[in-house]
C-alpha atoms as a PDB file:
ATOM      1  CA  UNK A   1     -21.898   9.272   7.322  1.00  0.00           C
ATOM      2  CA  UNK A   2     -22.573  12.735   6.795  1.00  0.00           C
ATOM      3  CA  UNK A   3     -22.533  14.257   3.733  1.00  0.00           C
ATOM      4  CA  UNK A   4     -19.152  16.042   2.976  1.00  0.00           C
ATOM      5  CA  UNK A   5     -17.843  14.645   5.700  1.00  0.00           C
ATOM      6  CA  UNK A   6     -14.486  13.221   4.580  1.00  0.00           C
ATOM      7  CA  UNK A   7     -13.452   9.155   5.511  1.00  0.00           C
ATOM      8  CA  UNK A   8     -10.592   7.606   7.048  1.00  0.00           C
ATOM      9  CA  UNK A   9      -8.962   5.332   4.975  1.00  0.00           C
ATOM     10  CA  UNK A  10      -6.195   2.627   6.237  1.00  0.00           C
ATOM     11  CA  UNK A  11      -3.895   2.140   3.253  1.00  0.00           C
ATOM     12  CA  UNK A  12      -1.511  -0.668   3.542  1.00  0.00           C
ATOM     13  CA  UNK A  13       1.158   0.231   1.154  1.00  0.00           C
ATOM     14  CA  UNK A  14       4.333  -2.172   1.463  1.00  0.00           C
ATOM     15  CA  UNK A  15       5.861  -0.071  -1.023  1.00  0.00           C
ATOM     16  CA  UNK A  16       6.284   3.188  -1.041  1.00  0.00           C
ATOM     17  CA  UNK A  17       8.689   5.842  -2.252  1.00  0.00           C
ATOM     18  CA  UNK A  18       8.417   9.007  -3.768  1.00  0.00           C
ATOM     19  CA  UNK A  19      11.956   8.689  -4.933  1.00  0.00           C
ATOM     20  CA  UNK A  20      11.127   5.895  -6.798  1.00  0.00           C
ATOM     21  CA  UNK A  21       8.992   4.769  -9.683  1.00  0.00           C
ATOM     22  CA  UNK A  22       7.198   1.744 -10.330  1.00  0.00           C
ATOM     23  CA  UNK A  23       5.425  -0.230  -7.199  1.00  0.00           C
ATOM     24  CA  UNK A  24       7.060   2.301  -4.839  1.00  0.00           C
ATOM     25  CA  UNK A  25       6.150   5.225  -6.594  1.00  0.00           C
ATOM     26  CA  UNK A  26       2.332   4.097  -7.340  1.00  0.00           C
ATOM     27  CA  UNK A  27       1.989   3.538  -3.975  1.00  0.00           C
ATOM     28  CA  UNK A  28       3.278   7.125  -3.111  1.00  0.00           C
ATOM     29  CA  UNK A  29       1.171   8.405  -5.650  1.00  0.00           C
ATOM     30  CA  UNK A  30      -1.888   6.587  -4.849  1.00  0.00           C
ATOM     31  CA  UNK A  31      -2.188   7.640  -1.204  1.00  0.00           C
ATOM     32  CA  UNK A  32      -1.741  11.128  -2.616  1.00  0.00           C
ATOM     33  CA  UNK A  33      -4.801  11.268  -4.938  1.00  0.00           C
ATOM     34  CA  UNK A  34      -6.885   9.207  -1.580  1.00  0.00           C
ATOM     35  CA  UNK A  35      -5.770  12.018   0.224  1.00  0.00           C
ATOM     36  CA  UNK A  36      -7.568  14.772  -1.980  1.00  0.00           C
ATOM     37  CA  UNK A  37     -10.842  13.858  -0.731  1.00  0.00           C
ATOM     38  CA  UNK A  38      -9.960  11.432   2.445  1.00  0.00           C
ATOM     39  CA  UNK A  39      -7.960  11.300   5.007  1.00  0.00           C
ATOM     40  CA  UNK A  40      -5.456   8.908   5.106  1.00  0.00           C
ATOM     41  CA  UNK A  41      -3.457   6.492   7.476  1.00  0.00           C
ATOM     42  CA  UNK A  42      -1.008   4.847   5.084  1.00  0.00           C
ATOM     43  CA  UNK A  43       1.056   1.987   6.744  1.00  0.00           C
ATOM     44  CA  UNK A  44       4.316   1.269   5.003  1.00  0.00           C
ATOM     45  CA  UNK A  45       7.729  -0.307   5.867  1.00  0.00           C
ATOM     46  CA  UNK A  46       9.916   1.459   8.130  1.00  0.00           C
ATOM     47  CA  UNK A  47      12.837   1.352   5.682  1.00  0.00           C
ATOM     48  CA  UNK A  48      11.010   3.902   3.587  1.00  0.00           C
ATOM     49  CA  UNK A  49      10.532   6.548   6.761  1.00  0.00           C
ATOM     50  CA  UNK A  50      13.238   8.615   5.766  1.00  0.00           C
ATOM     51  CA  UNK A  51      12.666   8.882   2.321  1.00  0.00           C
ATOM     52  CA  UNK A  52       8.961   9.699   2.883  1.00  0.00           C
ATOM     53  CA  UNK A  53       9.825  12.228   5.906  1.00  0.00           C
ATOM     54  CA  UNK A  54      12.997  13.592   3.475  1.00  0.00           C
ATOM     55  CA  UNK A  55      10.883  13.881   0.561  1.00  0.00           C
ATOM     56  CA  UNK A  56       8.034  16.091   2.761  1.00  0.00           C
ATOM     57  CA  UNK A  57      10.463  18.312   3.831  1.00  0.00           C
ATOM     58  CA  UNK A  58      11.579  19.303   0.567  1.00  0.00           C
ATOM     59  CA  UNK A  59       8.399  19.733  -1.325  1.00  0.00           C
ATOM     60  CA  UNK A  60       6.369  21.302   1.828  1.00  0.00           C
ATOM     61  CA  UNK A  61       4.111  23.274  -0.664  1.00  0.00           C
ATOM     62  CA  UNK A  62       2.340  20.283  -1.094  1.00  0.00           C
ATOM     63  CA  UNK A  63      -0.276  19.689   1.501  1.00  0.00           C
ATOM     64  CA  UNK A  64      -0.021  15.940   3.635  1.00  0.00           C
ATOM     65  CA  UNK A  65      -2.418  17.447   6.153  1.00  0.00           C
ATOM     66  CA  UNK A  66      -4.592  14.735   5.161  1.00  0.00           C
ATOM     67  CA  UNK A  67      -1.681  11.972   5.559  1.00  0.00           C
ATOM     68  CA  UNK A  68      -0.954  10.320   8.674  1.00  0.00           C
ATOM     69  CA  UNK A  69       2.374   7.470   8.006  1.00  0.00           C
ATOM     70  CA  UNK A  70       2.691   4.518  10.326  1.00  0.00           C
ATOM     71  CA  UNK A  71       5.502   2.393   9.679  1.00  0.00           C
ATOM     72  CA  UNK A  72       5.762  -1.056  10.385  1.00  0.00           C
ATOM     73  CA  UNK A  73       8.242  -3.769  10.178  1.00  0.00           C
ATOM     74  CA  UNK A  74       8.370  -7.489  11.886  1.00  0.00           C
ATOM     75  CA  UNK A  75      11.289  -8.159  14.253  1.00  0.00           C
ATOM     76  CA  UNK A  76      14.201  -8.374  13.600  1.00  0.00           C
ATOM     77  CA  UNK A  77      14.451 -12.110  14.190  1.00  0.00           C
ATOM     78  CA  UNK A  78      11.707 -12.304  11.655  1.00  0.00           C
ATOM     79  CA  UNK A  79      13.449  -9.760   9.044  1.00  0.00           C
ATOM     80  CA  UNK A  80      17.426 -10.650   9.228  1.00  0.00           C
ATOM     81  CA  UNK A  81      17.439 -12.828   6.188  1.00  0.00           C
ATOM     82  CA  UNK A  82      15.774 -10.488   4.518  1.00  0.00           C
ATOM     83  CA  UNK A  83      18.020  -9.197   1.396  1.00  0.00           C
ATOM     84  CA  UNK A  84      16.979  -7.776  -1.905  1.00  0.00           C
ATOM     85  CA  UNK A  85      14.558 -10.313  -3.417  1.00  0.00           C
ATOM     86  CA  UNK A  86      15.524 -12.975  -1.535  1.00  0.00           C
ATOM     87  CA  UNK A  87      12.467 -13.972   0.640  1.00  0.00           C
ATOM     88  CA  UNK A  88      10.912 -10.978   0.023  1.00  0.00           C
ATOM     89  CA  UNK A  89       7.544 -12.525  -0.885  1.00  0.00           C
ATOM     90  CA  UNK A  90       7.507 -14.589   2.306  1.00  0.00           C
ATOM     91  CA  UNK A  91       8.062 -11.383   4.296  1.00  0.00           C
ATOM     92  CA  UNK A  92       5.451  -9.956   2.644  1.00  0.00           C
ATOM     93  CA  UNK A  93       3.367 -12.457   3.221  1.00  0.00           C
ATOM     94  CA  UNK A  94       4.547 -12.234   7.002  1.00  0.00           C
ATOM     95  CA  UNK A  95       4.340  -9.051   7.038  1.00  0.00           C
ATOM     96  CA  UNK A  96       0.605  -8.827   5.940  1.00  0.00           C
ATOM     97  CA  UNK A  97      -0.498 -11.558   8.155  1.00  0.00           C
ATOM     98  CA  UNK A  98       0.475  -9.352  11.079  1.00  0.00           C
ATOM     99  CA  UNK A  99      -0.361  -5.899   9.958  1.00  0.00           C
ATOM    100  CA  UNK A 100      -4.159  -6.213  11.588  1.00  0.00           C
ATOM    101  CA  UNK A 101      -2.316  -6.866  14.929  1.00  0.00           C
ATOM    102  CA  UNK A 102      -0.148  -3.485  14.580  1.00  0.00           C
ATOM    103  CA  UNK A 103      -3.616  -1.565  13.577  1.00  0.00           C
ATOM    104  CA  UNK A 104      -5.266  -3.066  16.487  1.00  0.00           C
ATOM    105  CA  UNK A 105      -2.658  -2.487  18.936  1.00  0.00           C
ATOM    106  CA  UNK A 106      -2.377   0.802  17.889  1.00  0.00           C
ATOM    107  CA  UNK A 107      -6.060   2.022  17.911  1.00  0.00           C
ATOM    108  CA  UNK A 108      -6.412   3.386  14.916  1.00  0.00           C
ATOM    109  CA  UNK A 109      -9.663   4.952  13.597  1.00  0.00           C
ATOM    110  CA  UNK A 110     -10.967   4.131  10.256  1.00  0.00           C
ATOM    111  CA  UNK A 111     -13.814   3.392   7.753  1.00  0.00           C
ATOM    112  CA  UNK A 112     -11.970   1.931   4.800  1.00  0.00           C
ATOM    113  CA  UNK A 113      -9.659  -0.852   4.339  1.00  0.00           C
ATOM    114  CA  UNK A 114      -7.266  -0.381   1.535  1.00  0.00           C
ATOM    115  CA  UNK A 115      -4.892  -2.964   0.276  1.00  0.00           C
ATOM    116  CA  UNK A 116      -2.717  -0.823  -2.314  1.00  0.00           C
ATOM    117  CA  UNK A 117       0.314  -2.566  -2.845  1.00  0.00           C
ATOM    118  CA  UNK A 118       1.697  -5.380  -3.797  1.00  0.00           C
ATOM    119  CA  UNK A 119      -1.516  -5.153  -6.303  1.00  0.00           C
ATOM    120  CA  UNK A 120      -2.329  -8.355  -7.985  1.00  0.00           C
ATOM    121  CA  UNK A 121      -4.309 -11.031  -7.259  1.00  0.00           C
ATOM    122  CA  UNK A 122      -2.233 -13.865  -5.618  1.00  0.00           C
ATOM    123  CA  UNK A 123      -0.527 -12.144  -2.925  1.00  0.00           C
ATOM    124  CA  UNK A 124      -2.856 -12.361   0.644  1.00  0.00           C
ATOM    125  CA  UNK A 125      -4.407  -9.907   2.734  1.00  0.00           C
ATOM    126  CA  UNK A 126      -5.235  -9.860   6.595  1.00  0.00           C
ATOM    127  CA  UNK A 127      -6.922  -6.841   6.054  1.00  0.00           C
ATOM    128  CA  UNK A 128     -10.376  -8.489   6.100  1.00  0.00           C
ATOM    129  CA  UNK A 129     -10.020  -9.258   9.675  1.00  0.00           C
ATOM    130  CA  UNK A 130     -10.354  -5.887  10.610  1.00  0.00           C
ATOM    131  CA  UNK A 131     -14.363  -6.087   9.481  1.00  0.00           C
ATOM    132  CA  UNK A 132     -14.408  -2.701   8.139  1.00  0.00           C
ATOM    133  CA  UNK A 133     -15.199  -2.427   3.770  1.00  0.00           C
ATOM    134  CA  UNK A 134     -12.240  -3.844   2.009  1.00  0.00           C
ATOM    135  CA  UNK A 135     -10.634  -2.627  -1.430  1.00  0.00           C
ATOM    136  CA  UNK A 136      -8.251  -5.130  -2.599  1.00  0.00           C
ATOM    137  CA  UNK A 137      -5.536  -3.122  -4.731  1.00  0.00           C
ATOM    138  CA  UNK A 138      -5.728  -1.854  -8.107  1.00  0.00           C
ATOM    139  CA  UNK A 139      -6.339  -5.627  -9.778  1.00  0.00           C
ATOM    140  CA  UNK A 140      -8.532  -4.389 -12.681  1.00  0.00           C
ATOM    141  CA  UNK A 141      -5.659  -2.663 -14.526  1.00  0.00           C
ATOM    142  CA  UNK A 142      -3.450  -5.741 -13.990  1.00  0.00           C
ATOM    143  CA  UNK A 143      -6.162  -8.376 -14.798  1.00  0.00           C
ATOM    144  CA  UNK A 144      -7.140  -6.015 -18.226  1.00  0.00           C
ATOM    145  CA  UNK A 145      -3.691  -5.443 -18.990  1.00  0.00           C
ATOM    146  CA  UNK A 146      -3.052  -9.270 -18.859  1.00  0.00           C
ATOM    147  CA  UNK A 147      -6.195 -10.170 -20.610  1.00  0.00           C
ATOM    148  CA  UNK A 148      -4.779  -7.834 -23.792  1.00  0.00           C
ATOM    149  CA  UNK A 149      -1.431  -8.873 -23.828  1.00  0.00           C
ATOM    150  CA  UNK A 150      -2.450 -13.118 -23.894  1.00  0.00           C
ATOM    151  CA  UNK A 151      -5.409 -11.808 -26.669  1.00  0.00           C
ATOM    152  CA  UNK A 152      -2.751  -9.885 -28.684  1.00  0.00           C
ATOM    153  CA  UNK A 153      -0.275 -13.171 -28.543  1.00  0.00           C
ATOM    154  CA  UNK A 154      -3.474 -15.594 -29.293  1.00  0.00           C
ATOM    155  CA  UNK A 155      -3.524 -13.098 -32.669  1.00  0.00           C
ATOM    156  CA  UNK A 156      -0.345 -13.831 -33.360  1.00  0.00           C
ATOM    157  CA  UNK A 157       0.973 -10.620 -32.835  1.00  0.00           C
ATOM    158  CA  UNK A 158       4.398  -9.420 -30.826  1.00  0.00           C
ATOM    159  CA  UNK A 159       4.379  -7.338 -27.974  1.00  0.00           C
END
């Protein structure tokens, strides 16, 4: 690569919202601070397209001209008995076990593989398939964060 020369990164962000905080909003968030030095193909759920595209419109001063959104979503037949929580992990799971198909199918051009969200360690990724370098989510803060909170308890101490 050429020095300077900014890289492509595929995010796969199931959730995102910049309406929201939490998972949805760290995933907005994130693929804002990639985009600062990157550009950025961020693949998301379709439900979130008009948030994302509403949100855009109403803060245009900020610039997305790194940002490229492709939303994805399984078939309907695969999605119907889909509500709230319930099944949501085995959609996800779904849902990331077909993702390199719609990147493939679709052509896009990257050099960085970047599963964002959901970020933790027992929730799979496809995204090694697509034998490009893989960054699997933001585990360090979760593992650390977990490691504290079992060696405060072991101390006898309430969280």
């Amino acid at each position: 690569m050429i020095k300077n020369q900014k890289q492509t990164v595929l995010v796969s962000a199931y959730a995102v919202n910049p309406y929201h905080g939490s998972e949805d909003g760290m995933g907005w968030n994130f693929i804002l601070q990639i985009a600062r030095f990157n550009k950025v193909i961020a693949v998301t759920r379709e439900n979130t397209r008009s948030d994302i595209e509403k949100y855009m419109s109403e803060n245009s001063s900020l610039d997305y001209s790194n940002i490229e959104f492709a939303y994805y979503d399984l078939p309907y037949w695969a999605r119907f008995w889909k509500k709230g929580g319930r099944g949501a992990m085995l959609y996800y799971y779904l849902w990331q076990f077909f993702l390199p198909r719609f990147v493939n199918k679709n052509k896009y051009k990257f050099d960085i593989v970047h599963n964002l969200n959901f970020h933790n360690d027992w929730t799979p990724s496809s995204l090694w398939k697509l034998d490009k370098p893989f960054v699997w989510g933001q585990l360090v803060i979760i593992l650390a964060s977990q490691k504290i909170m079992c060696c405060m308890s072991m101390a006898g101490k309430r969280i």
